[in-house]
Each structure stands twice: as C-alpha cells, then as structure tokens.
N, C-alpha and C. Protein backbone atom coordinates (compact mmCIF):
# COMPACT_ATOMS: atom_id res chain seq x y z
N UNK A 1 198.82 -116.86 203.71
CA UNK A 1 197.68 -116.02 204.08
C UNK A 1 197.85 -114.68 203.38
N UNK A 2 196.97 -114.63 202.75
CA UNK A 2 197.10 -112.85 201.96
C UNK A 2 197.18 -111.91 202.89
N UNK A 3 197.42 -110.65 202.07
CA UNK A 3 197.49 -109.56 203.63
C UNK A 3 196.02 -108.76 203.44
N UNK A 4 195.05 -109.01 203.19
CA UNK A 4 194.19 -108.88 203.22
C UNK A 4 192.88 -109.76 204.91
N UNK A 5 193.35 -110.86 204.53
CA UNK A 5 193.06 -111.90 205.25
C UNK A 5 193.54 -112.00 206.74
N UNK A 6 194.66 -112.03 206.71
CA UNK A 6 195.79 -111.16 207.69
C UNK A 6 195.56 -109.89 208.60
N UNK A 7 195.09 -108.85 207.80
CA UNK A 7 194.65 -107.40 208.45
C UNK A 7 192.89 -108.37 208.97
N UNK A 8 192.19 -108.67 208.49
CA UNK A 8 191.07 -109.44 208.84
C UNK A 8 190.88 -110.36 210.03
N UNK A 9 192.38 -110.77 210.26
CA UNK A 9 192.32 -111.78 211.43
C UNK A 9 192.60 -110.80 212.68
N UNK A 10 193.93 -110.08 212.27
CA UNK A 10 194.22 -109.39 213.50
C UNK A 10 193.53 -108.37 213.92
N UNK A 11 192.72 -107.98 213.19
CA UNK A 11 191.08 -106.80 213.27
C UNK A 11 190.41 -107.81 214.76
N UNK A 12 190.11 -109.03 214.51
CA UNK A 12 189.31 -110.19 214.88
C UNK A 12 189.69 -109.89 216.07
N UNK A 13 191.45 -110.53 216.35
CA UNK A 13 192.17 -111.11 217.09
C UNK A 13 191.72 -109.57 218.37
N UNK A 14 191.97 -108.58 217.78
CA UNK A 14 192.60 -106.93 218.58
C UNK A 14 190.96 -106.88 219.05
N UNK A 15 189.99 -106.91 218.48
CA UNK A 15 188.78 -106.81 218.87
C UNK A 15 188.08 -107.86 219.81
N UNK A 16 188.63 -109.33 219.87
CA UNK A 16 188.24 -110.12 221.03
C UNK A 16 189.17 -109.55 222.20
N UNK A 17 190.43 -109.14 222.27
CA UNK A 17 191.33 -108.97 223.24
C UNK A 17 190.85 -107.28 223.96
N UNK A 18 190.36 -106.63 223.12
CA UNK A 18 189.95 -105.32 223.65
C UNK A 18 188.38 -105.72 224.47
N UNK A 19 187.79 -106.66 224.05
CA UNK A 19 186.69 -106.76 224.77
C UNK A 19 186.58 -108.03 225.96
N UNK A 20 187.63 -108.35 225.95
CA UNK A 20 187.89 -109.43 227.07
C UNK A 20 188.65 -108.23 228.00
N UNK A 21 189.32 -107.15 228.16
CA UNK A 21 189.80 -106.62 228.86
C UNK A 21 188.79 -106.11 229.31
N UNK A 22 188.16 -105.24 228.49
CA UNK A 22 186.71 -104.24 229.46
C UNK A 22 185.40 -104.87 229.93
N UNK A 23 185.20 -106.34 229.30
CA UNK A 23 185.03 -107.24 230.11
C UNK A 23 185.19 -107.58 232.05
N UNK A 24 186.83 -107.61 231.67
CA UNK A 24 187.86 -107.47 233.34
C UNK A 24 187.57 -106.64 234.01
N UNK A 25 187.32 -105.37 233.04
CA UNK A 25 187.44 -103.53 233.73
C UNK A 25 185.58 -104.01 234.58
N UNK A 26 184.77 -104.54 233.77
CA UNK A 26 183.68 -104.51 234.63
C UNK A 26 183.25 -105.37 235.35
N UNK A 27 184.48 -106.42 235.32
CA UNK A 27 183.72 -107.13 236.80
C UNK A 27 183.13 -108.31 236.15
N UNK A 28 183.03 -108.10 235.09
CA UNK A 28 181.97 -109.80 233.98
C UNK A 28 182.93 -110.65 233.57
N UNK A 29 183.39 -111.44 234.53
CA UNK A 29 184.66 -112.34 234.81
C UNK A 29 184.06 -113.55 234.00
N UNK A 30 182.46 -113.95 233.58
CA UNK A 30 182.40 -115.03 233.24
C UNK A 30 182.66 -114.89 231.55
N UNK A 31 182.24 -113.81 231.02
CA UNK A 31 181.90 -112.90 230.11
C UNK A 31 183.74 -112.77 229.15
N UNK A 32 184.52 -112.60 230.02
CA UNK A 32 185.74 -112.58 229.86
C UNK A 32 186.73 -113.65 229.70
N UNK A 33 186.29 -114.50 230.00
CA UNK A 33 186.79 -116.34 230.19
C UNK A 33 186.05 -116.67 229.18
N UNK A 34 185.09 -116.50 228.83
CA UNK A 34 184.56 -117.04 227.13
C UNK A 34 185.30 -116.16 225.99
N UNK A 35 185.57 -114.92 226.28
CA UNK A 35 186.39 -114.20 225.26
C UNK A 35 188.02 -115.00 225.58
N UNK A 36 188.39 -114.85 226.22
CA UNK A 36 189.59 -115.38 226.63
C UNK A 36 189.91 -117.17 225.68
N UNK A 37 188.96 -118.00 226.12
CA UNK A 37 188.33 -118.98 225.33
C UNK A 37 188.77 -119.13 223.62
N UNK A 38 188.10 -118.06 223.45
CA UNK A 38 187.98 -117.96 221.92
C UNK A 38 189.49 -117.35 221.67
N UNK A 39 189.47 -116.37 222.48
CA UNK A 39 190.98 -116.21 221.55
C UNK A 39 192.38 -117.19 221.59
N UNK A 40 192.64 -117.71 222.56
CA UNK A 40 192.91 -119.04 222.62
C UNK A 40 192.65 -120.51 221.28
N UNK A 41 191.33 -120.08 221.10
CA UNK A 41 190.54 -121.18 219.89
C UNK A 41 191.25 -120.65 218.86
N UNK A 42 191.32 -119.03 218.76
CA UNK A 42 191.68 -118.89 217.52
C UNK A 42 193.24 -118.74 217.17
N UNK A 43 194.03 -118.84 218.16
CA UNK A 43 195.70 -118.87 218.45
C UNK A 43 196.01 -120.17 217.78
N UNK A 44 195.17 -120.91 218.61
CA UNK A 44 195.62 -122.41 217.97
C UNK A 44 194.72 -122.75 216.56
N UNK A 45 194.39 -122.30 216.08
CA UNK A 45 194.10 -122.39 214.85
C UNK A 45 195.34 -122.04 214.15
N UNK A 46 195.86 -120.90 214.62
CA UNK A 46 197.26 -120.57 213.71
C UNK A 46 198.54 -121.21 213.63
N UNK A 47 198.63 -122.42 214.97
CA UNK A 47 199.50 -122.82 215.35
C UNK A 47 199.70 -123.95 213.68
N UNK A 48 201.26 -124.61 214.52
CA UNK A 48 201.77 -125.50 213.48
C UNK A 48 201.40 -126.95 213.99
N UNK A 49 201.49 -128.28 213.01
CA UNK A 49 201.36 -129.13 213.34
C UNK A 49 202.77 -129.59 214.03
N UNK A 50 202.47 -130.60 214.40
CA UNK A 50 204.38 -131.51 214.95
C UNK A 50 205.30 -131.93 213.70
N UNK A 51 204.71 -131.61 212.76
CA UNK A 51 205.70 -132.11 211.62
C UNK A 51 206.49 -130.71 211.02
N UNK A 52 205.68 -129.81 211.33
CA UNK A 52 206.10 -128.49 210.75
C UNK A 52 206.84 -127.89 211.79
N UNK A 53 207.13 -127.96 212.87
CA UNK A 53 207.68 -127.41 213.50
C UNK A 53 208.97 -127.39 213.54
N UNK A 54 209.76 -126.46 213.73
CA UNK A 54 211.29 -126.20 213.25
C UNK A 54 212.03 -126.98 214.53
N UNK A 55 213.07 -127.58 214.07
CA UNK A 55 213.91 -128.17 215.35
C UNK A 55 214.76 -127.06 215.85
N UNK A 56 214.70 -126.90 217.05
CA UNK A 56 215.24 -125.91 217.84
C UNK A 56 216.04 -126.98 218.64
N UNK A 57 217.16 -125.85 218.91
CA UNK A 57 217.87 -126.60 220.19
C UNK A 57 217.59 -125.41 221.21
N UNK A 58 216.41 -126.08 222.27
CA UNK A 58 216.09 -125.19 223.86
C UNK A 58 217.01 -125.87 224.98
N UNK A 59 217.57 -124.80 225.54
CA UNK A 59 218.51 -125.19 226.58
C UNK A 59 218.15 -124.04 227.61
N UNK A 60 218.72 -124.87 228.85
CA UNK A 60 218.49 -124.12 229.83
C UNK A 60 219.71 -122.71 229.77
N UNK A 61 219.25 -121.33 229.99
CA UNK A 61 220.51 -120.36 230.42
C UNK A 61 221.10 -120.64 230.78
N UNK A 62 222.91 -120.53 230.85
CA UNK A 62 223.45 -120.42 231.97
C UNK A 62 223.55 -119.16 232.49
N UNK A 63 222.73 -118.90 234.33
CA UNK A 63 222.53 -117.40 234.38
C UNK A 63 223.68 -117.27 235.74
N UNK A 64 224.35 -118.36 235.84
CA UNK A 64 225.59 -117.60 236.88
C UNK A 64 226.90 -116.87 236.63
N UNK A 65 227.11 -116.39 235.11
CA UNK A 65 228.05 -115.41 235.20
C UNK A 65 227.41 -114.07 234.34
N UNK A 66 225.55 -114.37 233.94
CA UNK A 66 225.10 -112.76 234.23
C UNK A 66 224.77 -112.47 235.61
N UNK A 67 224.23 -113.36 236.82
CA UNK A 67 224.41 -112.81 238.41
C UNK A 67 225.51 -112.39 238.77
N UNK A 68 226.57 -112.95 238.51
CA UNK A 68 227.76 -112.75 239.24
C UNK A 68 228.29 -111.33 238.19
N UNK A 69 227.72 -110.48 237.17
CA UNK A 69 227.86 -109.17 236.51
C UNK A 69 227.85 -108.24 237.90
C-alpha cells in the first residue's frame, strides 16, 4: 500500500471513528451501529487470509508468580 493510499485510509478510518463517537455523544445509537458496521467492514478488508497468517505460538500466561510479586 503506498503511503499515500495509507494516509487516505486512515483519514477514512479516523473520520468514521470520530463520527460514530459523536454519534454516542448524541444519543443516535442506531446512527452509530451503522458507523460502527462499516468500520468493522473496513478492518476486515485489511485483514489477512488463513494462508498468510504468521504461525504464532499463543499460550496461556502463567500469572501465579506475577500474583504472588
């Protein structure tokens, strides 16, 4: 993606997310769930397929000897 294209999306991206909030601020909850919607539509547009995706090893924390800190 050029950085042209790039500054273009996240213009997009910052401008559905600023108007789905003041959306919230006024109460136009239906109004806000269609913005919400779209930006969502357009997240996964960016996403990867299952072939591209990097193999990770996800494991659970072990968080009983940062509690026991």
């Amino acid at each position: 993606m050029s950085n042209a294209n790039a500054q273009t999306l996240g213009n997009k991206l910052k401008f559905k997310l600023e108007m789905m909030m003041m959306m919230l601020a006024a109460d136009r909850n239906e109004e806000a769930a269609k913005m919400y919607d779209q930006l969502i539509a357009e997240f996964d547009k960016l996403g990867v397929t299952e072939e591209e995706k990097p193999i990770v090893d996800v494991h659970e924390p072990d968080l009983g000897e940062w509690w026991s800190r």
